[in-house]
Protein backbone atom coordinates (compact mmCIF):
# COMPACT_ATOMS: atom_id res chain seq x y z
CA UNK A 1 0.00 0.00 0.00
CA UNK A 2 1.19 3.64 -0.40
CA UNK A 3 1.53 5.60 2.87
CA UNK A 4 -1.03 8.04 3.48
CA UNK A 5 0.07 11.79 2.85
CA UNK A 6 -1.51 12.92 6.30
CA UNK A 7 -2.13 9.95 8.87
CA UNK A 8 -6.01 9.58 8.76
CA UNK A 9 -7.81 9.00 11.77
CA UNK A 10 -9.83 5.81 11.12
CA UNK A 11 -12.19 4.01 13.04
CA UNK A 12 -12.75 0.42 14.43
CA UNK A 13 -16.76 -1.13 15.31
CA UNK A 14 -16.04 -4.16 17.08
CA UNK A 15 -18.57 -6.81 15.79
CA UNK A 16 -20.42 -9.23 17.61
CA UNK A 17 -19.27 -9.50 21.52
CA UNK A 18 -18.67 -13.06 21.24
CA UNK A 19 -17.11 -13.50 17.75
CA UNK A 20 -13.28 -12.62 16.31
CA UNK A 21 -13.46 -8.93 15.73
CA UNK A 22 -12.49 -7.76 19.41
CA UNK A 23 -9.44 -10.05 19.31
CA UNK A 24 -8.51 -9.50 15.45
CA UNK A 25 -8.17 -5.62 16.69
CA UNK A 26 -6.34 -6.17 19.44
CA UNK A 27 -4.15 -8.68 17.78
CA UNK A 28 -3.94 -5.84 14.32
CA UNK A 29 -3.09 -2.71 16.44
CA UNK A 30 -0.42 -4.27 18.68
CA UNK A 31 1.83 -3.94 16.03
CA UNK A 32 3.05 0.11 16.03
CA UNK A 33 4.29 0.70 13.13
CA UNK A 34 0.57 0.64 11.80
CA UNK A 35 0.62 3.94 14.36
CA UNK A 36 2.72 5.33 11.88
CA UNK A 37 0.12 5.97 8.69
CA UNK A 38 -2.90 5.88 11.01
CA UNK A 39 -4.74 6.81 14.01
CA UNK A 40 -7.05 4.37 14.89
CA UNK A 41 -10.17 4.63 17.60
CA UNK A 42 -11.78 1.32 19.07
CA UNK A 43 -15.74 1.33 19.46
CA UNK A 44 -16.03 -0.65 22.13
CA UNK A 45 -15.58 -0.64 26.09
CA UNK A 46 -12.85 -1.22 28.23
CA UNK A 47 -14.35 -3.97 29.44
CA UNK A 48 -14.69 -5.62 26.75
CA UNK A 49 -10.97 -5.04 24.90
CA UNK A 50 -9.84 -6.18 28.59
CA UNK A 51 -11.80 -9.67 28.53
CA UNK A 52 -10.01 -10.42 24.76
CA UNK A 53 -6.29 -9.50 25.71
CA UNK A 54 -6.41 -11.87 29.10
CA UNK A 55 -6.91 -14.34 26.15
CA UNK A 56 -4.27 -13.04 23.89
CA UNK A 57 -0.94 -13.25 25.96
CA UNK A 58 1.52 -12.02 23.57
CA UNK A 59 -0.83 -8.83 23.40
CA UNK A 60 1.18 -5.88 23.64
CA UNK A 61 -1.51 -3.49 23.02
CA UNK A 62 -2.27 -0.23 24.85
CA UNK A 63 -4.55 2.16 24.41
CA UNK A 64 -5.81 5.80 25.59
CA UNK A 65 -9.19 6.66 26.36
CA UNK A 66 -11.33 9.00 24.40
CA UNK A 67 -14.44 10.87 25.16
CA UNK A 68 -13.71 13.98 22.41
CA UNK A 69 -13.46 12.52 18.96
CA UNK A 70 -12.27 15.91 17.58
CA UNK A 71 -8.72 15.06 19.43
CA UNK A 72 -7.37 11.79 19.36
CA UNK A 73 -4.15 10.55 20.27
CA UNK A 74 -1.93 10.23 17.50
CA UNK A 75 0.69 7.44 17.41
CA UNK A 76 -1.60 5.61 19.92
CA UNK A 77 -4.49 3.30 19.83
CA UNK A 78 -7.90 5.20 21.04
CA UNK A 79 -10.70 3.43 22.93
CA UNK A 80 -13.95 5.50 23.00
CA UNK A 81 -16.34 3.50 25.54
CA UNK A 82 -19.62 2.95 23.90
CA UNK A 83 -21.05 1.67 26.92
CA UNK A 84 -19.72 1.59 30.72
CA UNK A 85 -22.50 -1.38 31.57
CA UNK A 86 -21.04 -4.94 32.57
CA UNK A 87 -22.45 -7.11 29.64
CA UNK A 88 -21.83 -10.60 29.51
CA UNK A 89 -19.44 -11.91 27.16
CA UNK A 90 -19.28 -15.64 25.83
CA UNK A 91 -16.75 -16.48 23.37
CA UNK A 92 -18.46 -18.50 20.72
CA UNK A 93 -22.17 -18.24 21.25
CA UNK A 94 -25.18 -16.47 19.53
CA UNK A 95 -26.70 -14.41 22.13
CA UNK A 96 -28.64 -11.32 21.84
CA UNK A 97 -26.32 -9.39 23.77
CA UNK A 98 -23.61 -9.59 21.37
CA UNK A 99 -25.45 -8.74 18.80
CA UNK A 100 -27.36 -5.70 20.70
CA UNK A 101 -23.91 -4.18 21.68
CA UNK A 102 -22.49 -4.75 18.31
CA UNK A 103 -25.12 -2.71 17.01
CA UNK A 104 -23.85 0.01 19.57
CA UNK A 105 -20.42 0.27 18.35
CA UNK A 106 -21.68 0.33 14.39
CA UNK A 107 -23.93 3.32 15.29
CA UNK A 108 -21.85 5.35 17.59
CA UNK A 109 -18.76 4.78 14.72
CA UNK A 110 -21.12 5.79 11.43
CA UNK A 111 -22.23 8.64 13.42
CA UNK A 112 -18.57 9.77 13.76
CA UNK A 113 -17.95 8.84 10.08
CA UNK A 114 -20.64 10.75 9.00
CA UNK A 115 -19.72 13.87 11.05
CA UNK A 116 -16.32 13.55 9.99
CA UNK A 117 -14.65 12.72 12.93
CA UNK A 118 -13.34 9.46 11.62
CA UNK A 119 -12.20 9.49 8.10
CA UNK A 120 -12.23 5.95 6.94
CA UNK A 121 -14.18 2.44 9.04
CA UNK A 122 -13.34 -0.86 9.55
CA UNK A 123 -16.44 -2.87 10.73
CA UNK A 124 -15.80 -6.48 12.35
CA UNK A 125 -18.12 -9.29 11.55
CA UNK A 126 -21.34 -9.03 12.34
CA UNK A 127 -24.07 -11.99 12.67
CA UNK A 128 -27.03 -11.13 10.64
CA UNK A 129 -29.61 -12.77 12.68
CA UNK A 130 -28.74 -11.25 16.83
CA UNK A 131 -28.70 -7.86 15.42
CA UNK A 132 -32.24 -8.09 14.11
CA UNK A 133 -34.44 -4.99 16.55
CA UNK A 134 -37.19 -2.94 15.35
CA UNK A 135 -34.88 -0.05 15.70
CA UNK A 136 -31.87 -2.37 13.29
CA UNK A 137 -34.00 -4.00 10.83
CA UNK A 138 -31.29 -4.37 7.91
CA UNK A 139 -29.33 -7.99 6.68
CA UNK A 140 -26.22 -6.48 7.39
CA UNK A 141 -23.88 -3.35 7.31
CA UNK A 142 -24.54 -2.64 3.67
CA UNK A 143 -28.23 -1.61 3.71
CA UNK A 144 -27.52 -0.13 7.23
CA UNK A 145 -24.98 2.62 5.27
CA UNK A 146 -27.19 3.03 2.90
CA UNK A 147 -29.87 4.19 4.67
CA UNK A 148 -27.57 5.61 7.24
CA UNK A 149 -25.77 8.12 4.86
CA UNK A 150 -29.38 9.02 2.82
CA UNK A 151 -27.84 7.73 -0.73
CA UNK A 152 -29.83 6.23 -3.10
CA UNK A 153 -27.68 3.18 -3.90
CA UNK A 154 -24.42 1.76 -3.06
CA UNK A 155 -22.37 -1.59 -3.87
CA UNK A 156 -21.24 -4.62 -2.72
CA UNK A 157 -17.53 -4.33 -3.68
CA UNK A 158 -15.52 -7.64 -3.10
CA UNK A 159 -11.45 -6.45 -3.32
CA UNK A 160 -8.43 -8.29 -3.84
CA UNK A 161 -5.66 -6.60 -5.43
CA UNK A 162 -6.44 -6.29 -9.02
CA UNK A 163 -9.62 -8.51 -8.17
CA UNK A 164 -12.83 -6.99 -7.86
CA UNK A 165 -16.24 -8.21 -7.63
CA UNK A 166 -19.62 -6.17 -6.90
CA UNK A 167 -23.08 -7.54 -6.75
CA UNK A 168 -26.72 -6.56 -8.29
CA UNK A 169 -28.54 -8.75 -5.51
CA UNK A 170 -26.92 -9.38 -1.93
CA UNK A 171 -28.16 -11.09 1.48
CA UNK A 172 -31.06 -12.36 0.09
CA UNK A 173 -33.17 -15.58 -0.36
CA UNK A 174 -32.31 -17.44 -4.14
CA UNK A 175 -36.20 -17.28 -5.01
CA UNK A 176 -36.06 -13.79 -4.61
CA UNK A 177 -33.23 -13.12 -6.83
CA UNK A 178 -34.81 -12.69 -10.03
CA UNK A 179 -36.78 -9.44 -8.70
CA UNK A 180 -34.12 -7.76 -7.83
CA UNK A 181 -32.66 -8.35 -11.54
CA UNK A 182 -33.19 -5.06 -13.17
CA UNK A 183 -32.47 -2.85 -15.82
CA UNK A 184 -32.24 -0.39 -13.60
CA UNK A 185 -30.48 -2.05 -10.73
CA UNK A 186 -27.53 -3.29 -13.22
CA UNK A 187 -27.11 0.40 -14.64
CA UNK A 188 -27.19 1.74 -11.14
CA UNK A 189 -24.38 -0.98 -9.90
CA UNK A 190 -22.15 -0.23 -13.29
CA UNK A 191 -22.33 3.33 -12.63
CA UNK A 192 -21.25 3.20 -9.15
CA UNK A 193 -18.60 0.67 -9.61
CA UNK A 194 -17.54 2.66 -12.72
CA UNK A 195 -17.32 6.05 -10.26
CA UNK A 196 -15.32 3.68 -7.65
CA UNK A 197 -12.60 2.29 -10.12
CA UNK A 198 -12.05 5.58 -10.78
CA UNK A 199 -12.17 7.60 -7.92
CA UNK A 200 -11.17 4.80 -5.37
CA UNK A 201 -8.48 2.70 -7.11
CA UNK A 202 -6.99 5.05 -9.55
CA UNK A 203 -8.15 3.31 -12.81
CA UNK A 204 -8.57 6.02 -15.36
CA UNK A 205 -10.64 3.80 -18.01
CA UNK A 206 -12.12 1.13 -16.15
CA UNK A 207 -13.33 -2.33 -17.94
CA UNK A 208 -15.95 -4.01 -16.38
CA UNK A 209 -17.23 -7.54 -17.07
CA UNK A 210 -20.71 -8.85 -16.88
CA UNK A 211 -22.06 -12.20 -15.61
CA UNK A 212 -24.95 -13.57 -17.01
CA UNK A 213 -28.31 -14.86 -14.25
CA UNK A 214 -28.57 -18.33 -15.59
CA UNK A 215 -26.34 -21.12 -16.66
CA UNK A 216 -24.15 -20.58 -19.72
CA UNK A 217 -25.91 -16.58 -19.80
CA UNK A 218 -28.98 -18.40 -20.73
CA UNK A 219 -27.97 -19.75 -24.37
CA UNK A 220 -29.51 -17.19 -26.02
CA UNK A 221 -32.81 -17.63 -24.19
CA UNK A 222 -33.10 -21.38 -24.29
CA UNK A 223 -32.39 -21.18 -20.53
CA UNK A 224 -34.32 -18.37 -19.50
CA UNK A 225 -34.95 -15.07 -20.41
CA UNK A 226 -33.01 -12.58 -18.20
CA UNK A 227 -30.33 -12.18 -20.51
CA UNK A 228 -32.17 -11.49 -23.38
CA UNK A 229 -34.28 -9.24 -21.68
CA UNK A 230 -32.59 -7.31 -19.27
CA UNK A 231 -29.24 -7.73 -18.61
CA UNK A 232 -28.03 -7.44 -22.54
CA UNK A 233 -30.52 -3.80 -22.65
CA UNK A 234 -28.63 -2.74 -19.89
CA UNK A 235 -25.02 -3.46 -20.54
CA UNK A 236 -25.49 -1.31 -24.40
CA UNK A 237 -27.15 1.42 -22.14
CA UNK A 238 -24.38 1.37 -19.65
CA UNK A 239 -21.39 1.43 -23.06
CA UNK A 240 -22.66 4.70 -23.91
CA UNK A 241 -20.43 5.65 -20.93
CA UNK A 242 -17.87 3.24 -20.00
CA UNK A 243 -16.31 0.11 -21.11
CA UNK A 244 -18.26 -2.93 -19.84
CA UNK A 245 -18.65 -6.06 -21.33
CA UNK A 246 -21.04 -9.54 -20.82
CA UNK A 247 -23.19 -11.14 -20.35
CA UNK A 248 -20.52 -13.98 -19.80
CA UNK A 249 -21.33 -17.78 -18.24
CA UNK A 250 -20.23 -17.25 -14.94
CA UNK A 251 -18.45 -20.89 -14.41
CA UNK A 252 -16.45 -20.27 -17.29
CA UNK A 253 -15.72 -16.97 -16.98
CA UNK A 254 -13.58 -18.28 -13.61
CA UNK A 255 -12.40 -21.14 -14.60
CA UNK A 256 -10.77 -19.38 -17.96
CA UNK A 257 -9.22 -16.72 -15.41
CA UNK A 258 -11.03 -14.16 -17.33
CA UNK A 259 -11.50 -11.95 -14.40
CA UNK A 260 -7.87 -10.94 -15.16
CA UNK A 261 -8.41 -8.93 -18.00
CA UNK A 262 -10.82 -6.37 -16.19
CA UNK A 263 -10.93 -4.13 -13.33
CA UNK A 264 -14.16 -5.15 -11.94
CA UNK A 265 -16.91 -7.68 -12.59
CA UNK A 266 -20.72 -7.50 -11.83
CA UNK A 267 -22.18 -10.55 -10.50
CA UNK A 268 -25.79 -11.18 -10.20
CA UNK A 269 -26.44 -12.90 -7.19
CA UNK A 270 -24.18 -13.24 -4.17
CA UNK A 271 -22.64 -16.75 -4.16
CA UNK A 272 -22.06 -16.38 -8.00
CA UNK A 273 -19.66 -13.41 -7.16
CA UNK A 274 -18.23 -14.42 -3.48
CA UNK A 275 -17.42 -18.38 -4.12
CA UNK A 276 -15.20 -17.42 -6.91
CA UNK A 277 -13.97 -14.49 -4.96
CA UNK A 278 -12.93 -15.97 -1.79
CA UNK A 279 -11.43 -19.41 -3.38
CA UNK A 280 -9.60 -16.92 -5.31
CA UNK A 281 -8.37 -14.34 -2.82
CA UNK A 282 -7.16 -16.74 -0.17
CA UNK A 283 -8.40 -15.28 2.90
CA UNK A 284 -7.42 -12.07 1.79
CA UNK A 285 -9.98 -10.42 0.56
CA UNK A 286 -11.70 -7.25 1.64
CA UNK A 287 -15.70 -5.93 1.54
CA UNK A 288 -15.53 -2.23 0.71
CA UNK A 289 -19.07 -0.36 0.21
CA UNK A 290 -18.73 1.69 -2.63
CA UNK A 291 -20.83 4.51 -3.86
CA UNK A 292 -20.78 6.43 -0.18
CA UNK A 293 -19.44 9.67 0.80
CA UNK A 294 -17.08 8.04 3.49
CA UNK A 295 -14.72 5.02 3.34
CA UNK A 296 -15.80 1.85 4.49
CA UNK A 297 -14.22 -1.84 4.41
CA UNK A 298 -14.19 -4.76 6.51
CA UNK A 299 -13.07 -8.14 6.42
CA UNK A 300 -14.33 -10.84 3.72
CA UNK A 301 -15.53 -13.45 6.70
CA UNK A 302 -17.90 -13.57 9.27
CA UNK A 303 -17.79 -14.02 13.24
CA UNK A 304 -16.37 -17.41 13.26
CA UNK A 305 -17.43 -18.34 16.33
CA UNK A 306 -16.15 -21.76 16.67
CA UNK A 307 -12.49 -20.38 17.50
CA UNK A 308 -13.79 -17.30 19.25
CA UNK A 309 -11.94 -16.47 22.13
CA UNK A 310 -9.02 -18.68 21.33
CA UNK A 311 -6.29 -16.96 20.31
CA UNK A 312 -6.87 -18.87 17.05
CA UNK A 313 -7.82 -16.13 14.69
CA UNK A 314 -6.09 -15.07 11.47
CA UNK A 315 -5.97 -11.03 11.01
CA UNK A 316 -4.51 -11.49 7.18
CA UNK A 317 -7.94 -10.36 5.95
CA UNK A 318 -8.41 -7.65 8.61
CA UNK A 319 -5.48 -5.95 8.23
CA UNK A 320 -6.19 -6.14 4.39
CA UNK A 321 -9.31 -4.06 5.16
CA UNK A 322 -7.30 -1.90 7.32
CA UNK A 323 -4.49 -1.10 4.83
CA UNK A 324 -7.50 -0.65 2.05
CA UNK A 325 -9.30 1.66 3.68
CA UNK A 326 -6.07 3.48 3.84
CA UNK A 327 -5.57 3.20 0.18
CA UNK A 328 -8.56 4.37 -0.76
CA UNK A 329 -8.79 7.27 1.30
CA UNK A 330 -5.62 8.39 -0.17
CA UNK A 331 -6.74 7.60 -3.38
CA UNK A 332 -9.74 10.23 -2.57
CA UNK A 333 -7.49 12.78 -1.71
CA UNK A 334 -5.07 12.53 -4.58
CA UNK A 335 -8.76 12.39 -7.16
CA UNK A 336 -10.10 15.13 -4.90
CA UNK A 337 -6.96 17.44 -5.81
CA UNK A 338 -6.47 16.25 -9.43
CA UNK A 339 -10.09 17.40 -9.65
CA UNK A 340 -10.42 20.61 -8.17
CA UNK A 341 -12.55 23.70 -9.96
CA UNK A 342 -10.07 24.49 -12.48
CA UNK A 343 -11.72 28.45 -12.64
CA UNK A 344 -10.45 28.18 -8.80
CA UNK A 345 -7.31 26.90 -9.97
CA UNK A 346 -6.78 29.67 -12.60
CA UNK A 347 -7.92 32.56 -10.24
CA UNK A 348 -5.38 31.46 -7.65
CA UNK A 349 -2.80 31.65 -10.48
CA UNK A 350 -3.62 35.44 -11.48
CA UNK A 351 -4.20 36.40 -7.70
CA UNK A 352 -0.52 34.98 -7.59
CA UNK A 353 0.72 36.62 -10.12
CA UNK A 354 -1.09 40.23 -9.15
CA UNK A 355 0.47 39.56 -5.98
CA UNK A 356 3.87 39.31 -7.23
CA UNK A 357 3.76 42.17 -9.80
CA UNK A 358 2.54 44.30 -6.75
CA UNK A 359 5.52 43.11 -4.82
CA UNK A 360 7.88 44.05 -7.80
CA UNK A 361 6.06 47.35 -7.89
CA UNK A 362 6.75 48.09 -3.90
């Protein structure tokens, strides 16, 4: 990764209680030379980091409280308490509680993220089911953004290096697929992946593939009609404006490698895009939400309860997440810049000049 111009301040939500995330951070931010490119600040309670490190006894974390989020401590790990409650933590189990209090640390760290006190977020696994309230009705962190940050639409963007995989449908049920398969919905996801490769990873002319709905794209309607009917409409609407390309049979579109010769490809359906993605990416993979106003990425697995709490887990894809959300947000910056009001950029160049000529004059 490049190293970030200015160190941003970025921020952590901890996940379920009794999953991974807690230790993954703990295990990520011990090392200090991350301290070095970023500031990071822990959504969680002290409490709670406390219970994980016991558990971790190489930890050589340490951390400084936080109750401003307008001045954190730079070159050291932040902690701001989301709660000062005992809650019960139990390594490994679906409980309400961990998902109640995970749902504490998401909202108190997109609030800051939204108000601009964080810059970038990583979010630890969540489980989809203990977070369910009528005040959290969403299938995971995804829809929650969405709606959190008022944007019409954003995308499921799977990352790997040069690997990238977004989705038209995501966390929901296979017979419910085919409703969500739009003209509409495609053009909106091939825009917003378009804007990402762009603005986010630096890709100047962006090629996107396509993936067909059904087996072998449908041969040419003989096994069912989406192709013929929506998916081919939208991709020669979307080439108007970019370079995309489909629809293409999804199994061999993988198995020929052909994901190598584009920046991104658009998968219909989520285990169409994330088998091939995370047999691919080896554990290394990241989820980044593209299409908000804020950076966002997290790790490409879930809670993994069955080692929780056992010193067992792996922060490779973590500290992916943590080092893309870095990239990107430089990659903002350096867009941002390379994109500023060029009748700015000329007035500052005759103010400039005015202002030396007046100097020459004095």
């Amino acid at each position: 990764m490049s190293i970030p111009s200015q160190r941003p301040v970025i921020g952590i939500s901890i996940g379920d209680l009794n999953g991974i995330g807690t230790e993954l951070a703990i295990k990520t931010f011990s090392d200090n030379r991350l301290l070095e490119i970023c500031t990071p600040v822990l959504f969680a309670s002290n409490k709670l980091i406390n219970f994980y490190r016991k558990s971790i006894p190489d930890s050589t974390l340490n951390y400084q409280h936080i109750k401003d989020l307008s001045r954190p401590f730079h070159k050291q790990v932040n902690l701001f308490n989301c709660w000062e409650e005992e809650v019960a933590i139990t390594p490994g189990q679906l409980t309400d509680i961990g998902g109640s209090y995970a749902v504490k640390s998401l909202v108190a760290a997109v609030n800051a993220l939204k108000d601009k006190k964080i810059e970038g977020l990583i979010t630890a696994p969540i489980h989809k089911k203990n977070i369910q309230s009528p005040d959290f009705a969403f299938t995971g962190h995804t829809p929650y953004l969405r709606q959190a940050f008022g944007v019409k639409d954003v995308l499921m963007f799977m990352s790997s290096e040069n690997f990238r995989v977004g989705l038209v449908s995501e966390h929901v049920p296979v017979s419910e697929i085919t409703k969500q398969i739009t003209r509409e919905s495609i053009l909106s996801k091939l825009n917003i992946m378009k804007e990402s490769l762009i603005r986010d990873f630096g890709i100047d002319k962006p090629r996107i593939a396509v993936l067909g709905l059904n087996p072998h794209a449908g041969d040419d309607g003989l096994i069912g009609r989406e192709e013929e009917e929506i998916i081919k409409p939208a991709i020669k609407d979307a080439k108007h404006n970019m370079l995309v390309y489909g629809p293409y049979s999804a199994d061999a579109f993988f198995a020929r490698n052909q994901q190598q010769k584009f920046d991104g490809v658009l998968a219909m359906y989520h285990d169409q895009g994330l088998i091939p993605f995370k047999s691919l990416a080896y554990g290394e993979g990241i989820n980044y939400t593209a299409g908000l106003p804020a950076v966002r990425t997290s790790p490409d697995h879930g809670t993994a309860f069955d080692i929780a709490g056992k010193n067992k887990a792996d922060t490779g894809s973590f500290l992916t997440a943590v080092y893309g959300c870095l990239d990107i947000i430089e990659k903002r910056r350096e867009f941002n810049e390379n994109n500023k009001n060029p009748l700015k950029k000329m007035g500052s160049v005759v103010l400039a000049g005015a202002a030396d000529e007046a100097l020459d004059e004095g």
